[in-house]
Protein backbone atom coordinates (compact mmCIF):
# COMPACT_ATOMS: atom_id res chain seq x y z
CA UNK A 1 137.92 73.74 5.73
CA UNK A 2 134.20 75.38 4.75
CA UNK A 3 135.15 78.69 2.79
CA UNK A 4 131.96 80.23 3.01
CA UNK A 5 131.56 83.76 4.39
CA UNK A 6 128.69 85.49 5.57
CA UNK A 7 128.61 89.28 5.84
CA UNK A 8 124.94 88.78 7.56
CA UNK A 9 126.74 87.20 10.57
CA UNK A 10 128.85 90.17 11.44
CA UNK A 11 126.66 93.03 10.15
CA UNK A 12 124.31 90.98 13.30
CA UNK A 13 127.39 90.87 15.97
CA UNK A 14 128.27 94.40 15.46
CA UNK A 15 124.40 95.52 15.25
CA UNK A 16 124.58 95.13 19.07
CA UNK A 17 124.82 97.84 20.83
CA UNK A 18 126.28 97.07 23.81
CA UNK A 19 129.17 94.61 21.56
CA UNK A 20 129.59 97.96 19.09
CA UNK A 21 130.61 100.15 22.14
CA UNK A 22 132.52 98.44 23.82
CA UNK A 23 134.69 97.23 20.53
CA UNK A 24 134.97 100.58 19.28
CA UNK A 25 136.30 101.54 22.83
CA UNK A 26 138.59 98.12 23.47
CA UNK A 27 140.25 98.45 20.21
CA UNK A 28 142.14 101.78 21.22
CA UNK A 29 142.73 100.47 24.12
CA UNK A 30 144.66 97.32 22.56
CA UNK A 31 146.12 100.10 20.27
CA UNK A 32 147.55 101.91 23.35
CA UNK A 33 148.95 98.09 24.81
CA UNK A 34 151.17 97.72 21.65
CA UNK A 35 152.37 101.07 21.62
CA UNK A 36 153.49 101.02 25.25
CA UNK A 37 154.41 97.24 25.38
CA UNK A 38 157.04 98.31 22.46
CA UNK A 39 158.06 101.38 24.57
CA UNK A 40 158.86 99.19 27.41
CA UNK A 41 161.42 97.38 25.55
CA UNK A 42 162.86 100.15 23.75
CA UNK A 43 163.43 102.16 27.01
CA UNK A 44 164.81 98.90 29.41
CA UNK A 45 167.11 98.61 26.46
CA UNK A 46 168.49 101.98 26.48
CA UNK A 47 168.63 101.85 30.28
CA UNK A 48 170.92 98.79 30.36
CA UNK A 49 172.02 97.21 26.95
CA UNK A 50 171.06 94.31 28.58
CA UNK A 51 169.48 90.89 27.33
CA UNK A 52 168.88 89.41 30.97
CA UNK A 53 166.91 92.81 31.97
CA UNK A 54 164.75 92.33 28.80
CA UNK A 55 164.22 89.11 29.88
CA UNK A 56 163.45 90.08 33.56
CA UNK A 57 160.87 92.34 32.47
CA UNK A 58 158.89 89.94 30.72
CA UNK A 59 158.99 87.67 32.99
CA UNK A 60 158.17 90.18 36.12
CA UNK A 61 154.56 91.07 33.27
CA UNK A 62 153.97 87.17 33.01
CA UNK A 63 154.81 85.61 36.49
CA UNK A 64 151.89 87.10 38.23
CA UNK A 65 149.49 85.48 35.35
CA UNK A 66 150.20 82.02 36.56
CA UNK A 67 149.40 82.80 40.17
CA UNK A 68 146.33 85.11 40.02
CA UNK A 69 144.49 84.12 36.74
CA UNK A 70 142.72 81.18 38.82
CA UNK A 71 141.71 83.44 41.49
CA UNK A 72 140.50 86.30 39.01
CA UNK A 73 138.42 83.60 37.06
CA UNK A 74 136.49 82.76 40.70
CA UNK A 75 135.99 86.62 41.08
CA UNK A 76 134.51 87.01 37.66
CA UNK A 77 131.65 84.23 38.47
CA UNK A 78 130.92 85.55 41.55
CA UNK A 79 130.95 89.28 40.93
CA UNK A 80 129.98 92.10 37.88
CA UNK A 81 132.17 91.21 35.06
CA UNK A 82 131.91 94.47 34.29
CA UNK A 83 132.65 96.23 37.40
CA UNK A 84 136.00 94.27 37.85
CA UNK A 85 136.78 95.26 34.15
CA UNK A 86 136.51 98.82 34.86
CA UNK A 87 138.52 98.36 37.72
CA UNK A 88 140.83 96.37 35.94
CA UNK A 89 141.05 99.38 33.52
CA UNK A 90 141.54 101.96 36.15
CA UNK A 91 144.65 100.33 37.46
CA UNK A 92 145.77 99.53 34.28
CA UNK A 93 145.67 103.79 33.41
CA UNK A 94 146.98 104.33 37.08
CA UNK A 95 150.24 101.80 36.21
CA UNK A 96 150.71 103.92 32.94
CA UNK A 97 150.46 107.32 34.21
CA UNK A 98 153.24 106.50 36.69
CA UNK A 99 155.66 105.27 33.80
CA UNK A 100 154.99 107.48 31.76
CA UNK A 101 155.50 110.18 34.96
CA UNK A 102 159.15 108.63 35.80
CA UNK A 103 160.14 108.74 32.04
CA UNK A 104 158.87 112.06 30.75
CA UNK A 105 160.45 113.49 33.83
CA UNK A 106 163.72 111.67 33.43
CA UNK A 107 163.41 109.36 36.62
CA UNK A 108 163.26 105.95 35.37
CA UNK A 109 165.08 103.50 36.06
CA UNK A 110 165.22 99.69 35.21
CA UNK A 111 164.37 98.93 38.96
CA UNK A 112 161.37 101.04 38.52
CA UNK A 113 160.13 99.60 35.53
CA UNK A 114 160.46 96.08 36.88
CA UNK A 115 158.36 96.89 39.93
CA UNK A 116 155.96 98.62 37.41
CA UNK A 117 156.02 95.73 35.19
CA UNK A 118 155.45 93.53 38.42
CA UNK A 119 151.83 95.72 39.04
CA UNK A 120 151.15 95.37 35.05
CA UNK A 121 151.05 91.84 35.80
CA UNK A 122 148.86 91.68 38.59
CA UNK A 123 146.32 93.55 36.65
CA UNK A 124 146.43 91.99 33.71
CA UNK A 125 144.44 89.17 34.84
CA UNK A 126 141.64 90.76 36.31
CA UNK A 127 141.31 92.89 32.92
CA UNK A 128 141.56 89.35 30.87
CA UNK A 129 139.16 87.42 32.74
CA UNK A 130 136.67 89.78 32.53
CA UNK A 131 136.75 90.51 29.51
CA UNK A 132 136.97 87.26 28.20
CA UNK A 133 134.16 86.64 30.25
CA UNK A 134 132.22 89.60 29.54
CA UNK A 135 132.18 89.72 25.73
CA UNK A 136 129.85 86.72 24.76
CA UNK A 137 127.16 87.97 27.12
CA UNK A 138 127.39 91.22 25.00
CA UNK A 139 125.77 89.39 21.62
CA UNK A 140 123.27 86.97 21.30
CA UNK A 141 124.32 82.95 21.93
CA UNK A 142 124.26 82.56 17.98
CA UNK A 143 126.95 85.45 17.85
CA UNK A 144 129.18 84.40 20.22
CA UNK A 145 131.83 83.08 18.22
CA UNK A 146 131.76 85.74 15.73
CA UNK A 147 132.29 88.71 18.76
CA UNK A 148 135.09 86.49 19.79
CA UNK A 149 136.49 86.53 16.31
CA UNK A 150 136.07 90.23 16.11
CA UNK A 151 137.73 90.82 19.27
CA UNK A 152 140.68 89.14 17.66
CA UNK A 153 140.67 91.05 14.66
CA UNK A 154 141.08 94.16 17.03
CA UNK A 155 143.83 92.64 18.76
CA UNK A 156 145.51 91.92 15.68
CA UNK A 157 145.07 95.05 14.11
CA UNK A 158 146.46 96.54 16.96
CA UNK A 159 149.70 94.48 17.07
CA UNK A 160 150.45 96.02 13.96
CA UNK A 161 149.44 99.76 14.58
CA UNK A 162 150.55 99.71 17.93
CA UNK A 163 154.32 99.25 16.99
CA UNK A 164 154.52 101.58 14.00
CA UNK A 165 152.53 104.42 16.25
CA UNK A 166 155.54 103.26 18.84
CA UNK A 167 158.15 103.96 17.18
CA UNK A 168 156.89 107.21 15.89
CA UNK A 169 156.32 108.46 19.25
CA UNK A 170 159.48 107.53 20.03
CA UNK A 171 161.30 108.73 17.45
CA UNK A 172 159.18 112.31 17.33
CA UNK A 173 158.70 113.20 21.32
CA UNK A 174 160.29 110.37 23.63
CA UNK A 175 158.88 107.34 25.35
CA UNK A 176 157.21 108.81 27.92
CA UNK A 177 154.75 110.07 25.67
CA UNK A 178 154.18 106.22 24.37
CA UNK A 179 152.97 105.48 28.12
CA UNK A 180 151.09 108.51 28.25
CA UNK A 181 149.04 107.77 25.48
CA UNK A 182 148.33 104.25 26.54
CA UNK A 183 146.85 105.57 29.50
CA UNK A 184 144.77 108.11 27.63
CA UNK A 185 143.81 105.16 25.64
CA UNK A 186 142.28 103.30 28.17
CA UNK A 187 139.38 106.39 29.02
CA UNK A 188 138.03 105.13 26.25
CA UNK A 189 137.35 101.34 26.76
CA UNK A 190 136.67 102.65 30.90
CA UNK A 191 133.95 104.87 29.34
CA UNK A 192 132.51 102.38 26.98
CA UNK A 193 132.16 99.45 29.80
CA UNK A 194 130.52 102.34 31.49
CA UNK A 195 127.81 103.05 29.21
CA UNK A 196 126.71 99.00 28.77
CA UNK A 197 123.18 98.72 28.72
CA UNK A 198 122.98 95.49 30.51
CA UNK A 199 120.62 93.80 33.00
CA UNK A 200 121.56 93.57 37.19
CA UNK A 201 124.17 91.02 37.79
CA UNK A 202 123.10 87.65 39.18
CA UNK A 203 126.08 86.56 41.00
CA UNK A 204 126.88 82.74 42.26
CA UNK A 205 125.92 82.65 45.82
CA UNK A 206 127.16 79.66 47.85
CA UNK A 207 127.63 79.41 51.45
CA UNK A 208 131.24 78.56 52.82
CA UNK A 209 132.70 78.46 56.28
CA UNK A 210 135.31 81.30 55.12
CA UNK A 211 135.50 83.61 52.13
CA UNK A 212 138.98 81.88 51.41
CA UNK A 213 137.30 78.25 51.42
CA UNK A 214 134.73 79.58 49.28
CA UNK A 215 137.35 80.79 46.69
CA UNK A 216 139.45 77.63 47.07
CA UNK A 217 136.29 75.75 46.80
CA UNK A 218 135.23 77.74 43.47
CA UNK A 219 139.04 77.03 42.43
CA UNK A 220 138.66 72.90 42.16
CA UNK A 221 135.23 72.92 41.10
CA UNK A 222 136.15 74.93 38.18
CA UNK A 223 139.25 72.71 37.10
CA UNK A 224 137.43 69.66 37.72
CA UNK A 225 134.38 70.80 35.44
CA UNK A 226 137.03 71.69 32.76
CA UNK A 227 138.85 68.80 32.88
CA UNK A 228 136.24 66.35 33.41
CA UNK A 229 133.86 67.92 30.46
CA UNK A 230 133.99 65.94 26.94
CA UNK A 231 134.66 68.50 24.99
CA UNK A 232 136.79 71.51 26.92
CA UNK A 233 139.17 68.42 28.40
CA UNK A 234 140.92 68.14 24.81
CA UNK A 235 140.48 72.08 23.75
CA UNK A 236 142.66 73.88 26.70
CA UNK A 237 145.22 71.14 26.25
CA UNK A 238 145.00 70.93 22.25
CA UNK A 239 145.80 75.30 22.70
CA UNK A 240 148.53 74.60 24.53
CA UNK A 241 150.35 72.66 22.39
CA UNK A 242 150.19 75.05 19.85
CA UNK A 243 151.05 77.17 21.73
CA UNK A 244 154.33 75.68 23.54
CA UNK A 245 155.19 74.43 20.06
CA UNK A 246 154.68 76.63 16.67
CA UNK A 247 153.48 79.67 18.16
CA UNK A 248 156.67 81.12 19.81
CA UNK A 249 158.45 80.68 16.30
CA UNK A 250 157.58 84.21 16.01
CA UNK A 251 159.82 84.53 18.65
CA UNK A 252 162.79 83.53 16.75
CA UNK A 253 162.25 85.23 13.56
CA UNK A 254 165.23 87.51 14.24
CA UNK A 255 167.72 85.01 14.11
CA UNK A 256 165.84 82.90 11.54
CA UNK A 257 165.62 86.09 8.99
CA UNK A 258 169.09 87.06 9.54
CA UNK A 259 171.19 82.87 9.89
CA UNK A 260 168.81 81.01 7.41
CA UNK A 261 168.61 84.09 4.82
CA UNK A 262 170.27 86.89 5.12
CA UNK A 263 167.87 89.19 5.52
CA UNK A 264 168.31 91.28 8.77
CA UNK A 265 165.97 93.97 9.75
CA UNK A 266 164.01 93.75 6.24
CA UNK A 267 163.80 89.77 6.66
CA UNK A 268 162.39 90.45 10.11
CA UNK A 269 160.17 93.36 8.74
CA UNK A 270 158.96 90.75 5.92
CA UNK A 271 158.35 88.11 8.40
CA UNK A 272 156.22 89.95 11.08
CA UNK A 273 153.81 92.33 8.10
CA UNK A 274 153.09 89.08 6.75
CA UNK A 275 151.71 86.90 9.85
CA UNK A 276 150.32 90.16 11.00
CA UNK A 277 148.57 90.12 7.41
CA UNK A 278 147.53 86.01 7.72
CA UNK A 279 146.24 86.89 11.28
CA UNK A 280 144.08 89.47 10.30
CA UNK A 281 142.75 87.14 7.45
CA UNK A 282 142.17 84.37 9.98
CA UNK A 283 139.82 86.60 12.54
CA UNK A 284 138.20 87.89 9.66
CA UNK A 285 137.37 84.23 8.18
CA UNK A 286 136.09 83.39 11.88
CA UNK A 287 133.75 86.67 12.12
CA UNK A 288 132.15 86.16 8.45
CA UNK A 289 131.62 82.70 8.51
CA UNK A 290 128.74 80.55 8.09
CA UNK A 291 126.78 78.73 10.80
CA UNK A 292 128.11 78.11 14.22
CA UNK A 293 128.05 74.24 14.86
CA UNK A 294 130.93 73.20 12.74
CA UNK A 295 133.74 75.44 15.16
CA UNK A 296 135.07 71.96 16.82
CA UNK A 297 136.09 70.91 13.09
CA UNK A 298 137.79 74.44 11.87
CA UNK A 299 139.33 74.31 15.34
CA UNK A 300 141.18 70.94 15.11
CA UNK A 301 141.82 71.60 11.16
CA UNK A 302 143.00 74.80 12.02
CA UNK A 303 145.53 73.17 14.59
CA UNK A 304 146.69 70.48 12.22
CA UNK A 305 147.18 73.45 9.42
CA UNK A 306 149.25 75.13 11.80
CA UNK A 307 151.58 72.51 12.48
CA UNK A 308 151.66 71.83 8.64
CA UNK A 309 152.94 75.26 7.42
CA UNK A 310 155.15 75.30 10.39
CA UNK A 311 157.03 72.32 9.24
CA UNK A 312 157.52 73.20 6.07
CA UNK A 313 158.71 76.63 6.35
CA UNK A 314 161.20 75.41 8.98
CA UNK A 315 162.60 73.44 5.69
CA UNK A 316 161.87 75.88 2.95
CA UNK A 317 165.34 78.02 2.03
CA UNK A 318 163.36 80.15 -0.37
CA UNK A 319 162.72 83.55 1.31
CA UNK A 320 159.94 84.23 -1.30
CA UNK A 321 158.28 80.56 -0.21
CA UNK A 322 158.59 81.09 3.11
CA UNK A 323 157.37 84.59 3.38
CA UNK A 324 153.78 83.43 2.60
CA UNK A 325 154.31 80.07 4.28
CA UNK A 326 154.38 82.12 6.98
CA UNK A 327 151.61 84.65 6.65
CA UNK A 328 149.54 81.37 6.40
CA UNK A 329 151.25 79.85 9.74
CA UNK A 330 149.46 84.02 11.01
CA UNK A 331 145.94 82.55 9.40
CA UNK A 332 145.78 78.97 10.91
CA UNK A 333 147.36 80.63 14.34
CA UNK A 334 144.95 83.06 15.22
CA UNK A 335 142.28 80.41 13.98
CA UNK A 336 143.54 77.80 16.38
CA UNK A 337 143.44 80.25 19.45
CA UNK A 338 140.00 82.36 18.56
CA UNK A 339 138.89 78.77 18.13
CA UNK A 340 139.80 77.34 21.18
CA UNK A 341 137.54 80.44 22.65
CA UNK A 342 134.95 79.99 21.22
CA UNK A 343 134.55 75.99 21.04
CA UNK A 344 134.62 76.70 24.81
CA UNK A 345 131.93 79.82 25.10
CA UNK A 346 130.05 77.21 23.11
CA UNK A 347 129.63 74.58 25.43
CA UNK A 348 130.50 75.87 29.06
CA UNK A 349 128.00 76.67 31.54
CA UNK A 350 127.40 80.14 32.66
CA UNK A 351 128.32 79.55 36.15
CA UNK A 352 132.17 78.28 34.65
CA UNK A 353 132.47 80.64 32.08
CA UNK A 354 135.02 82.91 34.32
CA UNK A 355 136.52 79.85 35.65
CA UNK A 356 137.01 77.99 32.42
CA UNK A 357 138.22 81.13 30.64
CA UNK A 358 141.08 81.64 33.77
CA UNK A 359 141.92 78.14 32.84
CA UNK A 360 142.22 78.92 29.48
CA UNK A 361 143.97 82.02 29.59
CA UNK A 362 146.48 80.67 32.52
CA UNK A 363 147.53 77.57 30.54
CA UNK A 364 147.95 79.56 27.01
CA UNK A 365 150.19 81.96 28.62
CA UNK A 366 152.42 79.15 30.67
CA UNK A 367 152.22 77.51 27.48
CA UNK A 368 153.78 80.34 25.37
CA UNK A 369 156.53 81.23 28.44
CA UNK A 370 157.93 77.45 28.14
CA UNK A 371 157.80 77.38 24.80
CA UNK A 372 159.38 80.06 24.32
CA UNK A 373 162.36 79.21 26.73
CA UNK A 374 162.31 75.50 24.62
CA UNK A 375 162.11 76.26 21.67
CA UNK A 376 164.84 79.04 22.21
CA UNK A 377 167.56 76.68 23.73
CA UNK A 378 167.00 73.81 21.12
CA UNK A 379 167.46 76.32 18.30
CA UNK A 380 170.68 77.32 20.28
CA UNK A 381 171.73 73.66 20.53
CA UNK A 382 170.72 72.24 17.17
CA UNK A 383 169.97 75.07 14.98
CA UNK A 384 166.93 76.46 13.64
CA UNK A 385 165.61 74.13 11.09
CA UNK A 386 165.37 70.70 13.09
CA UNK A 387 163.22 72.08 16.72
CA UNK A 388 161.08 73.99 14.01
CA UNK A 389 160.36 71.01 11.81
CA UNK A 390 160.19 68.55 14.67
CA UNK A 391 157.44 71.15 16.01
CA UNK A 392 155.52 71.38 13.25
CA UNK A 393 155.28 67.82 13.04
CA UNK A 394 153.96 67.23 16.64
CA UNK A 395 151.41 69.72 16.08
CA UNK A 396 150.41 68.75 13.19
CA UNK A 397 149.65 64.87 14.51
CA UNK A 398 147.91 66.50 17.74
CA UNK A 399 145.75 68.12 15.29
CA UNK A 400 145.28 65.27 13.40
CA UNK A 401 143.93 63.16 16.93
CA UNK A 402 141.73 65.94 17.81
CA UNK A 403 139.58 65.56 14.13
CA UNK A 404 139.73 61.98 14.61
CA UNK A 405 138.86 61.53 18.41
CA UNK A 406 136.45 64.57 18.88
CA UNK A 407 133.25 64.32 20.32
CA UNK A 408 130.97 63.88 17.81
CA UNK A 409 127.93 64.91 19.36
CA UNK A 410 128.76 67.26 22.34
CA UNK A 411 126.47 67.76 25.27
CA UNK A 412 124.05 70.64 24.95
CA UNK A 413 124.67 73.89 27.38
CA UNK A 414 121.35 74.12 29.22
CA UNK A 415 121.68 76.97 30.78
């Protein structure tokens, strides 16, 4: 893995204007996400006691991500990215408001936050799409990668702010004031998509018999571009394995901190700092490296490494081993998944950029829903340490194909 960093690189990504603005604007805005996706929790909890309504609510967020991300993706390549961002943004502060209405005034209930979560869900994808979308075009081709990269360092960042801000909200003046300053925090990302200095929109124009044909139309020529591409055929798939596999061992760091050592809360405290830590790490190695052409490579490497440190900190009984074990697995994760991004803004067409990215984003989350729900049951049926290894392991060898078999030449974008 090339260890070289280059300061040059993303003193150049975040000399663009437009990228600057809108960064300095999306990362409160993921700020504001982790504070109120924490809040959610904390409040269904205290409404119910209840493991199934925790569950519900997740799933009510996620569900509508499978069925609308395609759809969102054909939107974004034929309309303003940006426009359906901002939209995206205003419902998102519209959803907010309303929770954070019903629980300041003492109205909430779990019904109402399932039917809230339901609308979060709907939204999300137009928001994701678009921005996924949206933020290459904001930097030169060169930079691509490193904006994506950046991006992820925000969203990391965030996932660790967001939670301690939380539960000091929380604590201080009540929940409702965690929702109400998620939707104060997106005004800002809303008013920095607003003052993007960027050229008219050219939007794909094709003639169909109905505007639903034309969608549906869109739909399979997107998936069969994907699919059929040499290079982005292997990436979305390669993701998802990761991601049904290693990745939602986060998930289970509870019961790992507290059955394999002991640890409780602080175990679970030690856990999460330290692949927040190796995330952060990872983003910034992929926004201050060197050169563009190898990303392929550090992506499949990335994936193997990640399947590595997975299996051996599902066998590791040292707590002081597997604490860093771990904040590497953070490192060689977010690699992996920024990776995966950018190995596909580098090689898809303009025209399928929405469409591939909906792919993308659609699969990753499925991915992370079933693996969550497998990896869950076979640690309930044969303990932690087996599923985890036996994970790592797989991952590891996927990673391992995707070095060996990888394109070794990949087609030029000519567009």
């Amino acid at each position: 893995m090339p260890l070289g960093y280059d300061f040059s690189a993303l003193r150049s990504t975040l000399g663009s204007r437009n990228f600057a603005v809108f960064t300095a604007g999306n990362a409160v805005s993921l700020i504001g996400t982790w504070v109120q996706r924490v809040a959610v929790g904390w409040v269904t909890w205290d409404l119910t006691h209840s493991a199934a309504w925790l569950g519900a609510v997740s799933m009510a967020e996620f569900a509508p991500v499978i069925l609308l991300a395609p759809i969102t993706g054909v939107m974004t390549d034929r309309f303003d990215r940006r426009k359906i961002a901002v939209l995206g943004q205003i419902l998102a502060t519209l959803q907010a408001a309303i929770l954070a209405g019903f629980t300041i005034s003492g109205h909430i209930t779990p019904l109402l936050i399932l039917f809230l979560q339901i609308a979060a869900g709907v939204i999300q994808p137009v928001i994701q799409t678009a921005r996924l979308a949206l933020v290459p075009t904001l930097v030169p081709r060169e930079n691509a990668g490193h904006a994506v990269a950046v991006t992820s360092l925000c969203f990391n960042s965030a996932r660790i702010i967001g939670p301690a801000l939380s539960g000091i909200l929380i604590a201080a003046v009540g929940a409702g004031y965690s929702f109400a300053f998620n939707a104060a925090s997106y005004l800002f990302v809303i008013g920095a998509l607003s003052s993007l200095k960027m050229p008219p929109h050219l939007p794909l124009i094709k003639q169909h018999a109905s505007l639903l044909h034309g969608i549906w139309a869109d739909f399979g020529e997107g998936w069969r571009y994907t699919f059929t591409h040499p290079t982005l055929k292997w990436v979305i798939p390669t993701a998802a394995t990761a991601c049904v596999l290693t990745w939602p061992v986060a998930d289970l760091l509870a019961g790992i901190a507290d059955h394999e050592y002991g640890r409780s809360v602080g175990g679970l405290a030690a856990f999460t700092s330290a692949q927040g830590f190796g995330a952060i790490c990872g983003a910034l190695f992929l926004a201050q490296r060197k050169g563009g052409g190898d990303i392929d490579l550090i992506f499949g490497r990335a994936v193997l490494l990640n399947g590595i440190c997975v299996a051996i900190f599902a066998v590791t009984k040292n707590f002081w081993l597997a604490v860093p074990l771990f904040a590497l697995n953070g490192v060689f994760m977010v690699m992996s998944g920024a990776g995966s991004q950018t190995v596909i803004h580098t090689h898809v067409v303009e025209h399928m950029r929405g469409r591939t990215l909906s792919i993308w984003y659609m699969v990753t989350r499925a991915a992370l829903a079933v693996g969550g729900l497998l990896m869950g049951t076979a640690s309930s049926l044969f303990g932690f340490t087996k599923p985890i290894f036996v994970a790592g392991v797989v991952t590891a060898c996927v990673g391992s194909v995707v070095i060996w078999r990888r394109p070794k030449d990949p087609p030029l974008i000519t567009d």
